[in-house]
Protein backbone atom coordinates (compact mmCIF):
# COMPACT_ATOMS: atom_id res chain seq x y z
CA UNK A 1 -4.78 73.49 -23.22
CA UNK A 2 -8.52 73.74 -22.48
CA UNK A 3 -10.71 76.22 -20.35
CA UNK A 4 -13.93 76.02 -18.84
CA UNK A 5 -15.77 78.84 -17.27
CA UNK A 6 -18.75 78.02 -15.24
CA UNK A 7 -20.66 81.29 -14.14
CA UNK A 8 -22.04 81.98 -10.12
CA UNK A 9 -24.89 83.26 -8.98
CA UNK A 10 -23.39 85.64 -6.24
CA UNK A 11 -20.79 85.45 -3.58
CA UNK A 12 -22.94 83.80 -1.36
CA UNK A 13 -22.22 80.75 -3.47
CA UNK A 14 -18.95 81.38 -4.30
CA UNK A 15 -18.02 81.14 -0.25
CA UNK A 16 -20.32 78.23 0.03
CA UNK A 17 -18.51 76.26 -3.03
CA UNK A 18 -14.82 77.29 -1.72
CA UNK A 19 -15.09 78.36 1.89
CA UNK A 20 -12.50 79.84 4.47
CA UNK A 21 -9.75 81.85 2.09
CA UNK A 22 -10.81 79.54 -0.61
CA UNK A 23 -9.59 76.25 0.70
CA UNK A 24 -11.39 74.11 -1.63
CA UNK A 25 -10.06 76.23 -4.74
CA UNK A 26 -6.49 75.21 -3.74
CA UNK A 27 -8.16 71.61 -3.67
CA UNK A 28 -9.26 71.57 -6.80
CA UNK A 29 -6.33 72.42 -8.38
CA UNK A 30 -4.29 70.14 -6.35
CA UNK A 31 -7.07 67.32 -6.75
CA UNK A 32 -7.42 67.71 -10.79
CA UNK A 33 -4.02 69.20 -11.69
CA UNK A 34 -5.56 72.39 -13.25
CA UNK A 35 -5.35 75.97 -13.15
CA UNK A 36 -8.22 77.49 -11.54
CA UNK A 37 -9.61 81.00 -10.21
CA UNK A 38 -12.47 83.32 -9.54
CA UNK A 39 -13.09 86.27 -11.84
CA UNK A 40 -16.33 88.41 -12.67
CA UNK A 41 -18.52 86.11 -10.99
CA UNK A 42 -17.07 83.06 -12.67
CA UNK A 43 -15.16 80.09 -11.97
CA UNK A 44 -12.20 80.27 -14.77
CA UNK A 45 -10.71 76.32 -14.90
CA UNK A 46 -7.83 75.38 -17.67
CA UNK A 47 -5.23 72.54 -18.37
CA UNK A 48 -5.33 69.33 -19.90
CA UNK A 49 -8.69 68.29 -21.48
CA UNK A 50 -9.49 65.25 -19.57
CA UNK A 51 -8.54 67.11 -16.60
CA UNK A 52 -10.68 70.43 -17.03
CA UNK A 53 -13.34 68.32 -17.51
CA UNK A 54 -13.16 65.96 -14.40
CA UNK A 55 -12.77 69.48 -12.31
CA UNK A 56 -15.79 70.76 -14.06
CA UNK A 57 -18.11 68.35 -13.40
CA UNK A 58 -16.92 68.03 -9.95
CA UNK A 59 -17.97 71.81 -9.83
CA UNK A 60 -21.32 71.17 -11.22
CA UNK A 61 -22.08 68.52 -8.36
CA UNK A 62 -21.35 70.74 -5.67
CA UNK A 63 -23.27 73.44 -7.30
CA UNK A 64 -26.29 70.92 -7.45
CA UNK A 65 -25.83 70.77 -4.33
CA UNK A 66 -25.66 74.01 -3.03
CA UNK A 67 -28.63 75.15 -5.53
CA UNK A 68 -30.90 72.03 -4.18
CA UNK A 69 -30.82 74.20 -0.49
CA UNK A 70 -28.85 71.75 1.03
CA UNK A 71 -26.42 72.99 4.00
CA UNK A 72 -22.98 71.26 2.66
CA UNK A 73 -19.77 72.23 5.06
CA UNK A 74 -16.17 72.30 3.90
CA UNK A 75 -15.46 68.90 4.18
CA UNK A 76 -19.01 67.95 2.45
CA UNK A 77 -17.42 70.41 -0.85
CA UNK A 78 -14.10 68.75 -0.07
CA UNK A 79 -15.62 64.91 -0.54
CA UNK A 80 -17.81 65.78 -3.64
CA UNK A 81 -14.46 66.67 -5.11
CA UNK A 82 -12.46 63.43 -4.35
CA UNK A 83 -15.28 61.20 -5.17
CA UNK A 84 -16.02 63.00 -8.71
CA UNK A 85 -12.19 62.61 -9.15
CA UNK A 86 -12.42 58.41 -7.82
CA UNK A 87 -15.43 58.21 -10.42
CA UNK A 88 -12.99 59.90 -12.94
CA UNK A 89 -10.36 57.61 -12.36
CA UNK A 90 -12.56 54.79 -12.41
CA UNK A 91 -14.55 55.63 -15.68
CA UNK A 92 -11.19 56.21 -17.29
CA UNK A 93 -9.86 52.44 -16.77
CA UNK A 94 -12.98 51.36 -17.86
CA UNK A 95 -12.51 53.00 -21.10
CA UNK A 96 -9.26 52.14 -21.36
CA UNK A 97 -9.90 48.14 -20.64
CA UNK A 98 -13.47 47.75 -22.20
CA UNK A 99 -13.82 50.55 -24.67
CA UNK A 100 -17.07 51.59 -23.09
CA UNK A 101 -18.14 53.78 -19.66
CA UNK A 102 -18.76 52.20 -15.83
CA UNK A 103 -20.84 54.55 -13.47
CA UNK A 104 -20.50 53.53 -9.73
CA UNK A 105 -22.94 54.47 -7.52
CA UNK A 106 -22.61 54.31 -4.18
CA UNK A 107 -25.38 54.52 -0.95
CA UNK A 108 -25.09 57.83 1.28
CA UNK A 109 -26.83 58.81 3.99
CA UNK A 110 -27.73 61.44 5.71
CA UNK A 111 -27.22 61.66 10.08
CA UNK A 112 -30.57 63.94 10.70
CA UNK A 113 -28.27 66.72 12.21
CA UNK A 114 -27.91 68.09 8.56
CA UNK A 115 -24.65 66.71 7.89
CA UNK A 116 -23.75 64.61 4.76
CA UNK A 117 -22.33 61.47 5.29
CA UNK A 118 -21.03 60.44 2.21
CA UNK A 119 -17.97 58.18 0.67
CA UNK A 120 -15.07 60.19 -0.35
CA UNK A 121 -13.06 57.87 -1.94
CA UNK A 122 -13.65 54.89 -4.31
CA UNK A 123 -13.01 52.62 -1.84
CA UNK A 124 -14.73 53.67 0.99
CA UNK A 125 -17.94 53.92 -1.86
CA UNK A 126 -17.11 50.02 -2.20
CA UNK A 127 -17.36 49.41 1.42
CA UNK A 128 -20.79 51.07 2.00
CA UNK A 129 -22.04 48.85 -1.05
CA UNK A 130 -20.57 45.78 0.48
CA UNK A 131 -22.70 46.98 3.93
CA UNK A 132 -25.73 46.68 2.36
CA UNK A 133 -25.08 43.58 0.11
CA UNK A 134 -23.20 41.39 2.50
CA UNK A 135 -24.14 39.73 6.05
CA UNK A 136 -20.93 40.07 7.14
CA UNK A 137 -18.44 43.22 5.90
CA UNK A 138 -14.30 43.32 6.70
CA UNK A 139 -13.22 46.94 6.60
CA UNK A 140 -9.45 46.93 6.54
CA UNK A 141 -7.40 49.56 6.45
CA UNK A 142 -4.86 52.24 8.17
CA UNK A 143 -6.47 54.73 10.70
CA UNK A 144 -8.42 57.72 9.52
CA UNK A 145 -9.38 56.25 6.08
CA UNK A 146 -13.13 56.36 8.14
CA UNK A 147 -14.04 52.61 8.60
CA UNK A 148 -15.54 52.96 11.81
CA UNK A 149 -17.38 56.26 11.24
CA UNK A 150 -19.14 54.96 8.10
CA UNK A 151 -20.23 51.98 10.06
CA UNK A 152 -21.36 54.07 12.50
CA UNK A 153 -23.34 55.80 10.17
CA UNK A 154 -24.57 53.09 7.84
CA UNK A 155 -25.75 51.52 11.41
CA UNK A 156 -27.88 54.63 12.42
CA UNK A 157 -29.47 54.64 8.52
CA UNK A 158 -30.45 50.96 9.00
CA UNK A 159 -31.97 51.66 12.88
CA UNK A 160 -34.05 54.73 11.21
CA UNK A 161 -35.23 52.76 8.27
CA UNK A 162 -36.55 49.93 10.48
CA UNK A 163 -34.37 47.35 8.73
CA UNK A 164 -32.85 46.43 12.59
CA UNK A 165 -34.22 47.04 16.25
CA UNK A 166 -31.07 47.94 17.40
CA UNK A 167 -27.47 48.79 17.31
CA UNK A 168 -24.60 46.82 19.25
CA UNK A 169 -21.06 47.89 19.47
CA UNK A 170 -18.42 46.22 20.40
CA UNK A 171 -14.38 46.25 21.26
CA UNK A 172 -11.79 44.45 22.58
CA UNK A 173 -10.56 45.97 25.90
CA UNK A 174 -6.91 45.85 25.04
CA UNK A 175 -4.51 48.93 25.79
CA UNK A 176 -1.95 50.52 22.93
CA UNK A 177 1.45 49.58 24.21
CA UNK A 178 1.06 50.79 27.70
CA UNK A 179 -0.73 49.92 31.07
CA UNK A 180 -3.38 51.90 32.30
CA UNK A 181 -2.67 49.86 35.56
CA UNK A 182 -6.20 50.30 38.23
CA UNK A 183 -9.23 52.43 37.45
CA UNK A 184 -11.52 53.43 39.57
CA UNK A 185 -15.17 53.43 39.23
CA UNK A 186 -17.89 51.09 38.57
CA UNK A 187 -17.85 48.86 35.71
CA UNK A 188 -19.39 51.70 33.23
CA UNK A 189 -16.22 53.88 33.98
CA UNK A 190 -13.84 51.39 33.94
CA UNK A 191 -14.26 50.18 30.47
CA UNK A 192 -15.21 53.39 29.29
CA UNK A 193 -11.84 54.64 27.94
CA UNK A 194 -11.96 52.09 25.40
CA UNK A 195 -15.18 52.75 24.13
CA UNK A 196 -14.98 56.26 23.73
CA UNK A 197 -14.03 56.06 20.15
CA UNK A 198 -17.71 54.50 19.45
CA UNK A 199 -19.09 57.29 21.50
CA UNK A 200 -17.43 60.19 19.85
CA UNK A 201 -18.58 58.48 16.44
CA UNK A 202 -22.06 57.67 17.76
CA UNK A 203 -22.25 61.61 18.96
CA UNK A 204 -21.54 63.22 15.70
CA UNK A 205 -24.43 61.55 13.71
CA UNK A 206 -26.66 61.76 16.14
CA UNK A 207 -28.41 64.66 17.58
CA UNK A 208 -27.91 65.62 20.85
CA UNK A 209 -29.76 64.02 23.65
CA UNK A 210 -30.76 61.00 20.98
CA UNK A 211 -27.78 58.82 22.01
CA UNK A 212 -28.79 59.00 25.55
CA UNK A 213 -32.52 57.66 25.02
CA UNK A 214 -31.10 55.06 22.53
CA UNK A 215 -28.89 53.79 24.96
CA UNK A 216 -31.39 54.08 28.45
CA UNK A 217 -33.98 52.16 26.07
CA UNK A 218 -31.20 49.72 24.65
CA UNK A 219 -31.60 50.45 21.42
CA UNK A 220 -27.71 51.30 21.05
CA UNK A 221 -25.97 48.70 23.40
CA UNK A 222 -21.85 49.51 23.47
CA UNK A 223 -20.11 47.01 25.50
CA UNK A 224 -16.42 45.09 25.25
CA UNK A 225 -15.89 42.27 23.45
CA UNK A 226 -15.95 39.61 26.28
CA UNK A 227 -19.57 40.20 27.10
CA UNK A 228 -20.54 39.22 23.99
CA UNK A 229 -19.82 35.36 24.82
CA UNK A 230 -22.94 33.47 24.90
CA UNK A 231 -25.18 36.06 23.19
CA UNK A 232 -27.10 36.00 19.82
CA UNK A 233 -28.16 38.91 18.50
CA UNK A 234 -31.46 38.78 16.50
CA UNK A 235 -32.57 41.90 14.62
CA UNK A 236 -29.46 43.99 15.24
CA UNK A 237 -26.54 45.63 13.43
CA UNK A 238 -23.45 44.56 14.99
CA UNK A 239 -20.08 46.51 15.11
CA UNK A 240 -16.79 45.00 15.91
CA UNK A 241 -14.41 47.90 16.00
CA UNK A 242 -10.27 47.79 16.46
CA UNK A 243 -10.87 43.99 15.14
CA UNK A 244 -6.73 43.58 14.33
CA UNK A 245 -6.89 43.16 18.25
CA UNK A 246 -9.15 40.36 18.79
CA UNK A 247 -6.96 36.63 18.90
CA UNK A 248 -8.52 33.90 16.75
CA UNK A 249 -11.06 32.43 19.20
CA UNK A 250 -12.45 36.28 20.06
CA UNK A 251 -13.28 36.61 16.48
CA UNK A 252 -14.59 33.47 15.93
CA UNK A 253 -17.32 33.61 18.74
CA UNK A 254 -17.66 37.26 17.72
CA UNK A 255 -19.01 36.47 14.23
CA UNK A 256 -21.25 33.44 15.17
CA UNK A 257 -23.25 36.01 17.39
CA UNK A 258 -25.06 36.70 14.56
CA UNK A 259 -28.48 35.54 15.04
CA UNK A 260 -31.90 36.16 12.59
CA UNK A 261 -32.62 39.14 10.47
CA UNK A 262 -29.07 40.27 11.78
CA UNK A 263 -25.63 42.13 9.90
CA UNK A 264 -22.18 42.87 11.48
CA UNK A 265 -19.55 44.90 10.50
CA UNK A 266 -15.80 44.48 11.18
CA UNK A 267 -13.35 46.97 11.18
CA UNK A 268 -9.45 47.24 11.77
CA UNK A 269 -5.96 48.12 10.98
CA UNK A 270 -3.84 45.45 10.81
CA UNK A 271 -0.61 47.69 11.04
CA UNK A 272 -1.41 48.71 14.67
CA UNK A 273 -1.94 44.97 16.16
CA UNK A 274 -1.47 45.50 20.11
CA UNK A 275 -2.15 41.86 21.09
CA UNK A 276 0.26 41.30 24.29
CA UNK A 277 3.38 38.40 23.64
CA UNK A 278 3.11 38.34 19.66
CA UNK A 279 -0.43 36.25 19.43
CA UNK A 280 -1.82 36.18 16.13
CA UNK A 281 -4.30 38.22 15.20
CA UNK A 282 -8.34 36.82 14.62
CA UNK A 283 -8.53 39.77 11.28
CA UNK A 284 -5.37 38.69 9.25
CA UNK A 285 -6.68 34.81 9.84
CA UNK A 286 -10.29 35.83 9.20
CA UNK A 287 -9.43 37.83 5.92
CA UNK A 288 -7.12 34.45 5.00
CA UNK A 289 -10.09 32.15 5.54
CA UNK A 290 -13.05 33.32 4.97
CA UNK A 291 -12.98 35.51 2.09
CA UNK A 292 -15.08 32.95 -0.07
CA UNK A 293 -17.66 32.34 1.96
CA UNK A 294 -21.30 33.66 0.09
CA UNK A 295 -22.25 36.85 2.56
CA UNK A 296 -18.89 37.93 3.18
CA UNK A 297 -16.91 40.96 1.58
CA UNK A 298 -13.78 42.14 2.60
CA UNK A 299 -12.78 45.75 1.48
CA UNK A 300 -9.08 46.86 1.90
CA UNK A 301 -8.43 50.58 2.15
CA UNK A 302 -5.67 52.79 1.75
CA UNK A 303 -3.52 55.87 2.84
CA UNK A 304 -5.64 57.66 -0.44
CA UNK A 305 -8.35 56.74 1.70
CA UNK A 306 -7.30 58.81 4.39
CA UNK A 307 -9.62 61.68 5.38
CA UNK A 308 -8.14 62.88 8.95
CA UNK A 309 -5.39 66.04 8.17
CA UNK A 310 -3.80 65.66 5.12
CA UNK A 311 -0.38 64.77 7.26
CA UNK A 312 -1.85 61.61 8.57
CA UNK A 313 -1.14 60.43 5.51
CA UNK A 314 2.27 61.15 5.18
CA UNK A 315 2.53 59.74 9.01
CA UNK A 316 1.00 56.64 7.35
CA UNK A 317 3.59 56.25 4.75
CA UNK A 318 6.97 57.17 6.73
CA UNK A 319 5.91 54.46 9.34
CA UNK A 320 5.51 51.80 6.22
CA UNK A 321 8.68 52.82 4.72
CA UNK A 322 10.54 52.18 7.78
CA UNK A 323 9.03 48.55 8.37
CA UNK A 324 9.48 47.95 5.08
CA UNK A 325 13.54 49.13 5.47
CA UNK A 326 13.51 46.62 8.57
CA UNK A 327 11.69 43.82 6.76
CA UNK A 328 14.37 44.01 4.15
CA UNK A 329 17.80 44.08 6.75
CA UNK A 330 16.22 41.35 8.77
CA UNK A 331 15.68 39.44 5.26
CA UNK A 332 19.24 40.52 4.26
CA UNK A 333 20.47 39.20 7.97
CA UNK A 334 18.73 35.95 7.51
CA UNK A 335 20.38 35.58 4.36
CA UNK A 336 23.74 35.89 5.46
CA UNK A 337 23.23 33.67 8.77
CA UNK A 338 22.10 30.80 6.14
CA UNK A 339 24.58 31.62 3.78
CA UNK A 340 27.82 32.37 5.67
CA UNK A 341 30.28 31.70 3.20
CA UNK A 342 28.62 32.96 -0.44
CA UNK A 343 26.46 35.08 -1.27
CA UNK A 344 25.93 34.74 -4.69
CA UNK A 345 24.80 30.98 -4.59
CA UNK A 346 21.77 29.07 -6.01
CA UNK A 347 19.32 29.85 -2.75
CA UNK A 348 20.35 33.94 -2.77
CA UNK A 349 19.30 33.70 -7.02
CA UNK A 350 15.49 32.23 -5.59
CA UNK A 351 15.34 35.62 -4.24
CA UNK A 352 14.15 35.19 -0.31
CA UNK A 353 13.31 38.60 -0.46
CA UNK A 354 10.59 40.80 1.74
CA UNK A 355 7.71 41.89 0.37
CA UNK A 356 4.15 40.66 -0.95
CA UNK A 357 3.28 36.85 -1.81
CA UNK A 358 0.70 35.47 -3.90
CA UNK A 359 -1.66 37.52 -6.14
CA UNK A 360 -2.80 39.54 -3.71
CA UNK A 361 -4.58 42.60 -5.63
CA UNK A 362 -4.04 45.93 -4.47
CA UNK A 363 -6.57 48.58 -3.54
CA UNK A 364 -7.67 51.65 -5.48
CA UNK A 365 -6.58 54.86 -4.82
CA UNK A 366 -3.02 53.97 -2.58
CA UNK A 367 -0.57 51.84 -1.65
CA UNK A 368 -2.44 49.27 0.56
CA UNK A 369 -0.16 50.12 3.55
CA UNK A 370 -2.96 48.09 6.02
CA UNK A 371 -1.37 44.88 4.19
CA UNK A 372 2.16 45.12 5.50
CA UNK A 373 2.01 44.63 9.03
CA UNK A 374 4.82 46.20 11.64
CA UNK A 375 7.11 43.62 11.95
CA UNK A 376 6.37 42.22 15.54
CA UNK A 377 2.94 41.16 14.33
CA UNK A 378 2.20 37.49 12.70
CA UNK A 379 3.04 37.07 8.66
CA UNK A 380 0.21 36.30 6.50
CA UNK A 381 1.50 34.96 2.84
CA UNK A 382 -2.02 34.06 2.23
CA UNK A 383 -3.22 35.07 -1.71
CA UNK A 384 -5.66 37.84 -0.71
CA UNK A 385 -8.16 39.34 -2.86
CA UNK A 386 -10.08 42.26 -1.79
CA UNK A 387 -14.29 41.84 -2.82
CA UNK A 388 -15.91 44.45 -3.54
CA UNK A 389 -18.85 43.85 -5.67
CA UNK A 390 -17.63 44.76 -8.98
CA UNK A 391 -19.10 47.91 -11.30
């Protein structure tokens, strides 16, 4: 067993690096699999080499951090730690494959209300990189694994660099299951309640007041889906949010809205498709046929991806486990309606069983639960491969 002991200025920066009743302590040790405490001013970390030595330099970062006079908040300390531990991951398969280290680096950016926006997981590091490499990027993935809010945020970088003249968001106007039957109010207020997602993302990376001119000057243009028909778009970033609910000819004349100097990014969760009588979805045949055009990445996320409460995860993976339990009795169902008098013949050894096809690759960091859709929702056997550019 190893031990590391990396000293601390003062408590100041002991309640900066750990917060509220030392949150982010417990997180390290849950994160890294060590033992870890304060003591004397100190930081006191121990367990298994590899281990102590991921949590340490995890440490170190945040400590940069802190000592550079940047304002980091528990959830800043609490994403240095999971991406140092995704770059440990990562550097270890590389070692164990090639012999020899990988770094990944991955773009951040900072909203101008003092608040890091940064990757905290290996996967959502991938998707920023695929932002600014590709045209077009396919976020895909469960909810709270933070596909819209980085787009958000990669959107406002872009605006503030001068790279685009403006930012357009977009939805499909399509209610979760239930009717919100008339609403009153002009056409602002009535399409409002599906926008407000976009809003709420838009308001926490920008500072106050800022949305509002952006949006009376039309530099930030939210609007639903259908009044995008007919449009191109030169010299904007383009956002397609809650894309899982968009049919086949919504996404196609969403993406060739694209017009000069221009870059859109799709997001969506395929497990929460809400498209009314069982149409198929515009994402799962976009991510079947598309994936190899030049300009177009697709990056899957999973439930490790999740950065809502740590029991959204969990949520995430009961719900999978249960279609997964009813994809397998309506596979054993079929089986026995086609086979009604054996059940041990030459068709039941082929193995019609539920599950993946192809070689679809899987995700880091999870189980790629976005890639089993509930079981109402259309099948997609297609061989996917997620691109991320590789490192």
């Amino acid at each position: 067993m190893n031990q590391r002991v990396i000293p601390l200025r003062d408590l100041e920066e002991e309640r900066a690096l750990f917060g509220a009743l030392d949150r982010n302590l417990h997180l390290l040790r849950r994160i890294y699999k060590v033992e870890a405490m304060t003591r004397g001013g100190a930081v006191r970390i121990s367990g298994a080499p590899d281990a102590v030595s991921d949590a340490a330099r995890a440490l170190d970062r945040a400590l940069e951090r802190i000592r550079s006079g940047k304002v980091l908040h528990e959830s800043d300390v609490e994403a240095l730690f999971r991406r140092a531990d995704a770059h440990g991951q990562s550097n270890a398969h590389a070692h164990g494959e090639h012999g020899h280290g990988n770094t990944h680096s991955a773009p951040s950016s900072n909203d101008g209300a003092g608040k890091l926006v940064e990757p905290r997981s290996e996967n959502q590091a991938r998707y920023l990189e695929s932002i600014q490499a590709n045209t077009v990027t396919f976020g895909i993935g469960p909810a709270g694994t933070g596909k819209s809010y980085l787009a958000v945020a990669s959107a406002v970088q872009f605006l503030r660099s001068g790279q685009f003249r403006r930012i357009v968001l977009c939805r499909p106007a399509v209610e979760a299951g239930e009717s919100l039957g008339f609403l009153p109010g002009d056409l602002a207020a009535k399409i409002n309640p599906y926008l407000r997602p976009l809003y709420d993302a838009l308001n926490d990376v920008l500072p106050r007041g800022q949305l509002k001119r952006y949006m009376e000057e039309e530099i930030v243009e939210i609007l639903p889906l259908a009044y995008m028909r007919g449009r191109t778009l030169d010299g904007s970033l383009i956002i397609l949010d809650e894309a899982q609910n968009c049919t086949n000819t919504q996404m196609k004349m969403a993406l060739t809205r694209l017009g000069a100097r221009s870059k859109m990014i799709v997001t969506g969760d395929i497990t929460q498709i809400d498209l009314p009588g069982n149409k198929a979805s515009g994402l799962i045949t976009a991510r079947r046929i598309l994936e190899n055009i030049e300009g177009v990445g697709f990056v899957h996320m999973s439930r490790g991806d999740i950065v809502r409460h740590p029991v959204v995860s969990e949520i995430v993976h009961a719900y999978a486990r249960e279609d997964e339990l009813h994809a397998q009795h309506a596979a054993q169902q079929h089986g026995e309606q086609g086979h009604p008098t054996s059940h041990h013949g030459p068709a039941d050894a082929h193995g019609h069983q539920g599950g993946h096809h192809g070689n679809e690759r899987r995700p880091a960091g999870g189980e790629g639960t976005e890639d089993r859709p509930r079981r109402d929702a259309q099948r997609d056997d297609g061989n996917i491969r997620p691109r991320g550019r590789p490192h």
